[in-house]
Protein backbone atom coordinates (compact mmCIF):
# COMPACT_ATOMS: atom_id res chain seq x y z
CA UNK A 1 -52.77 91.99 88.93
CA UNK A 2 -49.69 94.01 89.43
CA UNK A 3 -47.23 95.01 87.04
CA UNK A 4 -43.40 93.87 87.49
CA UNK A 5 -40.48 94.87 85.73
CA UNK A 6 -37.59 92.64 85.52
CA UNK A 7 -34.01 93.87 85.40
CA UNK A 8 -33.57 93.08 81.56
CA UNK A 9 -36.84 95.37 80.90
CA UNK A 10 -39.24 92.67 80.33
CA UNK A 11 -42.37 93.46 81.75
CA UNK A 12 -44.23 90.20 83.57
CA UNK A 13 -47.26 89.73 85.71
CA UNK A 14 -46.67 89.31 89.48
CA UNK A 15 -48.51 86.38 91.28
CA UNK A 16 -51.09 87.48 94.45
CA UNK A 17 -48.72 87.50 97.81
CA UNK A 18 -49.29 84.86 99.97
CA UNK A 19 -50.38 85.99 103.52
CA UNK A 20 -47.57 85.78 105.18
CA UNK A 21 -45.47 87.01 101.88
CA UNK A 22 -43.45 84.21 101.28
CA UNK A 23 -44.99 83.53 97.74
CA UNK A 24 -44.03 87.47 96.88
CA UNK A 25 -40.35 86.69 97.71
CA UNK A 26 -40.16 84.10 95.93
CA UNK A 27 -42.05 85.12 92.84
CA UNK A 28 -39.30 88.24 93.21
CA UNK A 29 -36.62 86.02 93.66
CA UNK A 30 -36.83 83.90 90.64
CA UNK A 31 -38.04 86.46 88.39
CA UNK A 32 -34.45 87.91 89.15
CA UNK A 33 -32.84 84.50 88.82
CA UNK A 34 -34.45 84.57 85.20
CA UNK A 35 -33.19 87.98 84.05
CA UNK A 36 -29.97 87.84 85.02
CA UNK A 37 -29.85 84.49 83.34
CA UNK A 38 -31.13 85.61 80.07
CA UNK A 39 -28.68 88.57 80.61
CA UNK A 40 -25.81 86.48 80.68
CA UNK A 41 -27.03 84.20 78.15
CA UNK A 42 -27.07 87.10 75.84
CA UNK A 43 -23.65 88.61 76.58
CA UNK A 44 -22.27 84.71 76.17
CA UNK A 45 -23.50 84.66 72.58
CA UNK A 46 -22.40 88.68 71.56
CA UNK A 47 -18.77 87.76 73.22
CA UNK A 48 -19.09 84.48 71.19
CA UNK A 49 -20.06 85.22 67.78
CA UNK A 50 -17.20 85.62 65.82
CA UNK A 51 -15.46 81.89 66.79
CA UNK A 52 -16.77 80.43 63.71
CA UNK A 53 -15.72 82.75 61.26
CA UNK A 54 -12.11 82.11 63.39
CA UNK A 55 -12.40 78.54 63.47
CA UNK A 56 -13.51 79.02 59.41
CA UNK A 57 -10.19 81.21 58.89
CA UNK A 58 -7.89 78.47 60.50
CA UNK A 59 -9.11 75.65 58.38
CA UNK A 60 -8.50 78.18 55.76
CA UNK A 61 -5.49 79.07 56.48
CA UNK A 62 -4.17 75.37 57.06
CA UNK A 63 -5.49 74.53 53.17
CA UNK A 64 -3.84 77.55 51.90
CA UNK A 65 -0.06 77.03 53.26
CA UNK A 66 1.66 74.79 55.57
CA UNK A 67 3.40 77.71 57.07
CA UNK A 68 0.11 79.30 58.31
CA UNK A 69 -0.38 77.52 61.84
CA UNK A 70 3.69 77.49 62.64
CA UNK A 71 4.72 79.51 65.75
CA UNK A 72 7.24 81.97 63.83
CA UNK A 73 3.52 82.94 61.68
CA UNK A 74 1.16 83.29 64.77
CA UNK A 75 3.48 85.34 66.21
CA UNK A 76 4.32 87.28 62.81
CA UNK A 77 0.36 88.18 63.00
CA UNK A 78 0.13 88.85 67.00
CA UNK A 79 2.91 91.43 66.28
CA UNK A 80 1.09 93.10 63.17
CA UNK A 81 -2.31 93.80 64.40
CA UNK A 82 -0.49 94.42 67.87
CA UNK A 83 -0.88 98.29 66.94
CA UNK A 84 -4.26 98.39 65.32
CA UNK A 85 -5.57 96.25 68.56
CA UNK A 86 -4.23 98.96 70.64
CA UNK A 87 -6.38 101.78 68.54
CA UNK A 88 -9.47 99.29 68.36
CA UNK A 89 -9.71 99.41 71.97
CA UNK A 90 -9.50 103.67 72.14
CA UNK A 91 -12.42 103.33 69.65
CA UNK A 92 -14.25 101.04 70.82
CA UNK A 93 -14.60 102.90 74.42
CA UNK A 94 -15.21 106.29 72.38
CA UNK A 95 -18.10 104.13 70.50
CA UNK A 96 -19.77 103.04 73.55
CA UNK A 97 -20.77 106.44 74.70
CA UNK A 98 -22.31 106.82 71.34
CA UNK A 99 -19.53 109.07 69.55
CA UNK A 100 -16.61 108.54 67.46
CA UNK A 101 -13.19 109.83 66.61
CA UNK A 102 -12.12 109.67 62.84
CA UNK A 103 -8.48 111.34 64.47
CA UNK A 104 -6.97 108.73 65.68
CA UNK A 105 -5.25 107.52 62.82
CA UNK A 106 -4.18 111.75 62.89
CA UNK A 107 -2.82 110.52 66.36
CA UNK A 108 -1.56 107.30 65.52
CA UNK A 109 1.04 109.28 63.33
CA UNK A 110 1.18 112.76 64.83
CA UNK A 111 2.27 111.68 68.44
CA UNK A 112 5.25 109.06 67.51
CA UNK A 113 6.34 111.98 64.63
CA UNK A 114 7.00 114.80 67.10
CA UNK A 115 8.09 112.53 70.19
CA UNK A 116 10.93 110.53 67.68
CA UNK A 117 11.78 114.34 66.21
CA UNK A 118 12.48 116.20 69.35
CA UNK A 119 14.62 113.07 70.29
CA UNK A 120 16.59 112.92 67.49
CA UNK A 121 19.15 115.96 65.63
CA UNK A 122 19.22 117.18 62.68
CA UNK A 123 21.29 114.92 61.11
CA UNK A 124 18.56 112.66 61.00
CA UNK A 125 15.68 115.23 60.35
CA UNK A 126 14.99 115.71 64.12
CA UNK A 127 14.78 119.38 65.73
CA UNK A 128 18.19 118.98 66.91
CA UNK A 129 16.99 119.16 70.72
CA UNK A 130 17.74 115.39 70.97
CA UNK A 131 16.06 115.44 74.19
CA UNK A 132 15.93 112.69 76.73
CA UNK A 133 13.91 109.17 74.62
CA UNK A 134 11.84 108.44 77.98
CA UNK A 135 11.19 112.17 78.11
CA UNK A 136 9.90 111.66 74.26
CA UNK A 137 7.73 109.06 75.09
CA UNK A 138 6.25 111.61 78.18
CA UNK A 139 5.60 113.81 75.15
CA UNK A 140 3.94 111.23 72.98
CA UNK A 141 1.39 110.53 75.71
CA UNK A 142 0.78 114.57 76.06
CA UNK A 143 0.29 114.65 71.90
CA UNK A 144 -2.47 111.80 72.39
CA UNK A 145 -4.16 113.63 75.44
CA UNK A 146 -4.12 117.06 74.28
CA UNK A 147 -5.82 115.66 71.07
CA UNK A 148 -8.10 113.93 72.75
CA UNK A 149 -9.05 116.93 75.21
CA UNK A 150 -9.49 119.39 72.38
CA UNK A 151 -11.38 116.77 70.69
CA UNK A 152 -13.68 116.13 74.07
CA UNK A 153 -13.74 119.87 74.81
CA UNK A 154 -15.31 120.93 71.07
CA UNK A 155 -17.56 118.19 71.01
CA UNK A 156 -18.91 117.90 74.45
CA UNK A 157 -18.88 121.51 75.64
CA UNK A 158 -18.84 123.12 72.28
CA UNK A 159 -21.48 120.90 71.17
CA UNK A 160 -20.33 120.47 67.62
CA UNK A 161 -20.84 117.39 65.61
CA UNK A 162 -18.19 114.45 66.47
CA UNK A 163 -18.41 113.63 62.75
CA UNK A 164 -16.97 116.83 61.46
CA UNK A 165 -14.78 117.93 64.55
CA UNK A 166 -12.85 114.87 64.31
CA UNK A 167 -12.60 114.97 60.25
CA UNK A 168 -11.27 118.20 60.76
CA UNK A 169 -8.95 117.14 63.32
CA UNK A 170 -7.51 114.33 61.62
CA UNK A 171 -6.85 117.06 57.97
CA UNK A 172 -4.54 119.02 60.71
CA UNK A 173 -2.76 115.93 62.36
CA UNK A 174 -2.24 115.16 59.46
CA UNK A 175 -0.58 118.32 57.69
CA UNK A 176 1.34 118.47 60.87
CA UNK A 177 2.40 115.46 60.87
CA UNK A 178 4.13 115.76 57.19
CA UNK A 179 5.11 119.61 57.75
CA UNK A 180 7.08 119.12 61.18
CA UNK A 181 9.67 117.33 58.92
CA UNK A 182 8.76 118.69 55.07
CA UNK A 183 7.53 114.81 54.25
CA UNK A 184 10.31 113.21 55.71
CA UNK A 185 10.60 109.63 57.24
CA UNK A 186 11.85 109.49 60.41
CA UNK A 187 14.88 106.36 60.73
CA UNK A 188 17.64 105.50 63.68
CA UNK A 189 14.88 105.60 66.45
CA UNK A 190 15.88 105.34 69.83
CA UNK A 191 15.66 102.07 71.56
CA UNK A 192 13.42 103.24 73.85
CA UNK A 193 10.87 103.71 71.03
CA UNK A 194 11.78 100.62 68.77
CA UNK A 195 11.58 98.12 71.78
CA UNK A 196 8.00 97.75 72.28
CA UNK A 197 6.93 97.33 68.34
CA UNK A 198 10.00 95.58 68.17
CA UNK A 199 11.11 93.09 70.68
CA UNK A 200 10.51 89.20 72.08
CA UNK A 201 9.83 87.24 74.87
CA UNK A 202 11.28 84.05 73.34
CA UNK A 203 8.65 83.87 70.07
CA UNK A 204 6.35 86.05 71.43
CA UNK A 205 6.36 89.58 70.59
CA UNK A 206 6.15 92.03 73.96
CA UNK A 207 3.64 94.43 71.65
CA UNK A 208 1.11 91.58 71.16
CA UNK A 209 1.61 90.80 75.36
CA UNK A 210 1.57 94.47 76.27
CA UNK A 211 -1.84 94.64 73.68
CA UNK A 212 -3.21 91.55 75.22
CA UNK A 213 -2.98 92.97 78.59
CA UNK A 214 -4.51 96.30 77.68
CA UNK A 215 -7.40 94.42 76.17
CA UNK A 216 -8.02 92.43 79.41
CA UNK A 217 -7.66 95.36 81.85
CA UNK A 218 -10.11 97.51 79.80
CA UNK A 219 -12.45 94.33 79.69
CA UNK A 220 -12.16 94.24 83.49
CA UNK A 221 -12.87 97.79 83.86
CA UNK A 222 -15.58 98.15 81.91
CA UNK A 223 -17.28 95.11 83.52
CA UNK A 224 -16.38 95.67 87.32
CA UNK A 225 -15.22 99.40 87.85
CA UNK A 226 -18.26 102.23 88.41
CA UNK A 227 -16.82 104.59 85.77
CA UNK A 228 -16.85 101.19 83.22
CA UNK A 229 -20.10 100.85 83.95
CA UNK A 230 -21.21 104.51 83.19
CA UNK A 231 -19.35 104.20 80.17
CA UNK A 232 -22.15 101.77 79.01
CA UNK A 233 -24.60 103.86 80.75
CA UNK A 234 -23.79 107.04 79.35
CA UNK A 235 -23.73 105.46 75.74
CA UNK A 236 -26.93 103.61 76.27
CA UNK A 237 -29.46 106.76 77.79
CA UNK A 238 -27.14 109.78 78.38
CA UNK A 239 -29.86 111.31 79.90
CA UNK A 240 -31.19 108.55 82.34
CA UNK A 241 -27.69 108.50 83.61
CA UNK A 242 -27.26 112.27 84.31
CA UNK A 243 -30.15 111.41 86.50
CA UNK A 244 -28.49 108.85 88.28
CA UNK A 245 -26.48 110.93 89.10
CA UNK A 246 -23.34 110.24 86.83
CA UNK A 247 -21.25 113.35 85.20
CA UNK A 248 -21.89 112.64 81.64
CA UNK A 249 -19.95 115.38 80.11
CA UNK A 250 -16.71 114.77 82.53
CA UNK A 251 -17.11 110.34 81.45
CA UNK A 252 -17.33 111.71 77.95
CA UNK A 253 -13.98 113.92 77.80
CA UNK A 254 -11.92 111.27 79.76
CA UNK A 255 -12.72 108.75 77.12
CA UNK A 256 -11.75 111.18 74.07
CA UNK A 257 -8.74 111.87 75.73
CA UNK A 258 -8.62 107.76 76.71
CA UNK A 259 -8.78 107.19 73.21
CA UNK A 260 -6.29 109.38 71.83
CA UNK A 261 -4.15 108.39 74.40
CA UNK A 262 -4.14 104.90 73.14
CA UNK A 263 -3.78 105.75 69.53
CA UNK A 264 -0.71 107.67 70.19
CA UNK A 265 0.85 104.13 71.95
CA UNK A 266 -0.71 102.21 68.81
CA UNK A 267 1.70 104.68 66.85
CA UNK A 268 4.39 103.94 68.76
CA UNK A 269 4.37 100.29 68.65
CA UNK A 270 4.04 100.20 65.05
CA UNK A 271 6.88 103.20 64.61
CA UNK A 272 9.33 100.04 66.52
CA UNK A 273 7.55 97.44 64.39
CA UNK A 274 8.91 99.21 61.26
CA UNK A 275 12.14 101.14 62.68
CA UNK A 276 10.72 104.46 61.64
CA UNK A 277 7.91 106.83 61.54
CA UNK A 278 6.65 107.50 57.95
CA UNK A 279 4.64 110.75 56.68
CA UNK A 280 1.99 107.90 55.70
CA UNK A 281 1.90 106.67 59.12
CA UNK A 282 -1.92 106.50 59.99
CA UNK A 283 -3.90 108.97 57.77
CA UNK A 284 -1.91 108.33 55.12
CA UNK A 285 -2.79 104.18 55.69
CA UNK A 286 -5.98 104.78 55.94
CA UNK A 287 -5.90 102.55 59.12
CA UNK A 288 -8.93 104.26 60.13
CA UNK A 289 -11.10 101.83 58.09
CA UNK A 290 -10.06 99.09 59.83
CA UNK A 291 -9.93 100.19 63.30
CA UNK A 292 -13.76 100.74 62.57
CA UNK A 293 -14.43 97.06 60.80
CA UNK A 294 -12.82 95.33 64.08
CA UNK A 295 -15.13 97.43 66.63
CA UNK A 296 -18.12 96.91 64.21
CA UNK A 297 -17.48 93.10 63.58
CA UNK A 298 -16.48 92.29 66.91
CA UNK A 299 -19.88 93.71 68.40
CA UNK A 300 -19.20 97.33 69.40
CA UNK A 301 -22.37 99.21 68.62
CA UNK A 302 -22.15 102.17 66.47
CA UNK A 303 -25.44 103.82 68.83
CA UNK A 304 -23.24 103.58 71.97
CA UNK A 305 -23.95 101.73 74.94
CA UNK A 306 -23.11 98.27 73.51
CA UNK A 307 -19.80 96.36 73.41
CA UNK A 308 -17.37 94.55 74.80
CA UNK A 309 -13.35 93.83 74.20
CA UNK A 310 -13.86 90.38 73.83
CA UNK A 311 -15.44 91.09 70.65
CA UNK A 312 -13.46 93.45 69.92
CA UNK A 313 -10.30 91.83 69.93
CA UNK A 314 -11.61 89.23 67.98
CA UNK A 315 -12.65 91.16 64.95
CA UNK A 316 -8.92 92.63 65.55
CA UNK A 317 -7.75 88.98 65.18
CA UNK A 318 -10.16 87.88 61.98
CA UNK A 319 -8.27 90.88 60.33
CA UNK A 320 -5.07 89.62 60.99
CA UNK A 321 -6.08 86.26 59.59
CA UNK A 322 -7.54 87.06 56.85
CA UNK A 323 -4.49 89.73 55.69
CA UNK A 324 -2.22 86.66 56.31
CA UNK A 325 -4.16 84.14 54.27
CA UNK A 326 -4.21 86.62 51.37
CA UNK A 327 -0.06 86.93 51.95
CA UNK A 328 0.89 83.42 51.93
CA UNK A 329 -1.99 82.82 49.08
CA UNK A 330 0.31 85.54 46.94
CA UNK A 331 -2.97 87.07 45.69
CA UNK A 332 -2.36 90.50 43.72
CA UNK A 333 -2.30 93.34 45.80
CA UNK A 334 -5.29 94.77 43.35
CA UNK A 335 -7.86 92.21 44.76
CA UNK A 336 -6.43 92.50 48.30
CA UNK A 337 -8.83 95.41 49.39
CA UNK A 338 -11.88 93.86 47.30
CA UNK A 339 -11.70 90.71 49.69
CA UNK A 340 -10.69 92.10 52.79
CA UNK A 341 -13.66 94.07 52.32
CA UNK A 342 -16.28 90.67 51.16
CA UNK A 343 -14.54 88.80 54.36
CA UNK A 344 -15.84 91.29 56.55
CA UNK A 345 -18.92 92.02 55.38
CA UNK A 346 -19.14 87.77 55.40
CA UNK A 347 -18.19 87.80 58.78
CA UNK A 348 -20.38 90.75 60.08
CA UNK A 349 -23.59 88.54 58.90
CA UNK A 350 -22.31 85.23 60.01
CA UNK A 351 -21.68 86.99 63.32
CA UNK A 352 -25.35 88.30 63.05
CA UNK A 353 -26.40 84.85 62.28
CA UNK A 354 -25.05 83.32 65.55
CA UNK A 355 -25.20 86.03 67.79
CA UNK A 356 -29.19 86.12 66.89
CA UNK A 357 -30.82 89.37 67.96
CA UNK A 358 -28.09 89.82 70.37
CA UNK A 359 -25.93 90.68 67.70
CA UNK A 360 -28.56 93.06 65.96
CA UNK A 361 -28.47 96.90 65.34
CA UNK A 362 -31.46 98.59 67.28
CA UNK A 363 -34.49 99.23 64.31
């Protein structure tokens, strides 16, 4: 008897070849049929768990107020998680290679703070250099990567824990982000920073199309680009990868600085949403909590290696929902937190409960 080892790990028993080895081939053959089968079957139900909770939140929804399934309210909740889907995704790539980044609600804030006050003078609390708004935005995106490389750098290379670097980092993002402009909020923001939180295409909002897209191409890279897949690979054995011959440590930087990258852009979509940039802007939101609850719910595994932005955009979604519901139900602001928090931990096991074992943390 001779020992054979499909692709999804499961070890089976391989029949005696024929003579002229056509039984071997096809023993082979469907023995790889099966796996990838059973592969597919199980990244069908992970992608799929969350639809009933959705479907549940609908019905809900419907019940609760006739406004709920209008166009002017779908797109009122596209256009507020818009931001936070934009973050989810920077986390949930920095999840997959089994680390974390408590920052980038620092970097949700940070970035869109000093882009908006170089841009604007001092009239308006700016630094009075009222440079060029596209040259702003240039600067955003440098914020979110040099946060991200530092954050890569001291983690990776300096081998310090993620937990505690990124803590840290989000305490000074955070200072800096109210001492750049003594607590100020920042109002009168350029058009080329208000348009993408901001504007239309007819009823839909261009954040929740330029968020949409972002979710798809990551989806696509992550499935059918090399560096996608080491993503996975690196989160799932770092060190079986480094054999194969993939640069962990250079996969792991690019996606810290990914991340950050895409926080900073979260930051400036919501800055347009609201016309301004706030001193509570991200830290002081605490949006940090829910950019982990989407990636959690929607399947993105905390050990790395596991995930996928299907999922995660629809535990972005159930959020949206269920902050909706609780709007047009008028319930108190003091129980708002309490439920968000049941909802998700209902929809975590309910996800669990479809997705089977799938779904399930590793023991």
């Amino acid at each position: 008897m001779i020992s054979n080892e499909s692709p999804d790990g499961s070890v089976g028993t391989a029949s005696p070849p024929a003579a002229d080895g056509t039984g071997s081939i096809l023993t082979s053959g469907g023995a790889t049929i099966a796996a990838r089968m059973r592969s597919l079957n199980v990244s069908l139900l992970r992608e799929v768990a969350l639809l009933p909770v959705l479907v549940l939140l609908l019905v809900v929804g419907a019940v609760v107020s006739p406004v709920f399934l209008t166009v002017s309210n779908m797109a009122g909740i596209g256009q507020q998680v818009s931001a936070l889907g934009v973050v989810v995704v920077g986390e949930s790539l920095i999840l997959m290679i089994g680390g974390m980044d408590l920052s980038l609600e620092g970097t949700y804030g940070l970035a869109p703070m000093v882009a908006a006050w170089l841009v604007l003078p001092v009239a308006a609390y700016g630094s009075g250099a009222q440079l060029n708004p596209f040259l702003g935005l240039l600067i955003l995106f440098a914020v979110g990567a040099a946060v991200g490389l530092v954050n890569g750098l001291l983690i990776v290379k300096g081998r310090l824990n993620g937990f505690i670097v990124t803590l840290g980092m989000t305490i000074v993002l955070a200072g800096l982000q109210n001492g750049i402009v003594k607590a100020q909020s920042l109002f009168d923001l350029p058009r080329a920073f208000s348009d993408l939180g901001a504007s239309y295409f007819g009823d839909v909002p261009v954040s929740f199309v330029v968020t949409a897209i972002i979710f798809v191409l990551v989806g696509l890279f992550l499935r059918y680009h090399r560096t996608g897949r080491a993503i996975y690979a690196v989160g799932g054995n770092p060190a079986a990868a480094r054999a194969a011959g993939i640069k962990v440590e250079r996969v792991k930087i690019g996606v810290y600085v990914a991340g950050s990258m895409l926080a900073a852009l979260g930051g400036l979509m919501e800055a347009g949403r609201v016309s301004a940039v706030t001193g509570q802007q991200g830290y002081g939101e605490g949006i940090i909590f829910s950019v982990f609850a989407a990636a959690v719910i929607g399947g993105v595994s905390l050990r790395g290696g596991r995930g996928n932005m299907i999922g995660a955009a629809s535990g972005v979604i159930l959020l949206g929902l269920v902050q909706n519901i609780l709007d047009l139900a008028n319930v108190s602001n003091y129980w708002i937190e309490a439920i968000d928090g049941g909802v998700i931990l209902f929809a975590l096991f309910l996800a669990r409960i479809v997705g089977g074992e799938s779904t399930a943390e590793e023991k």
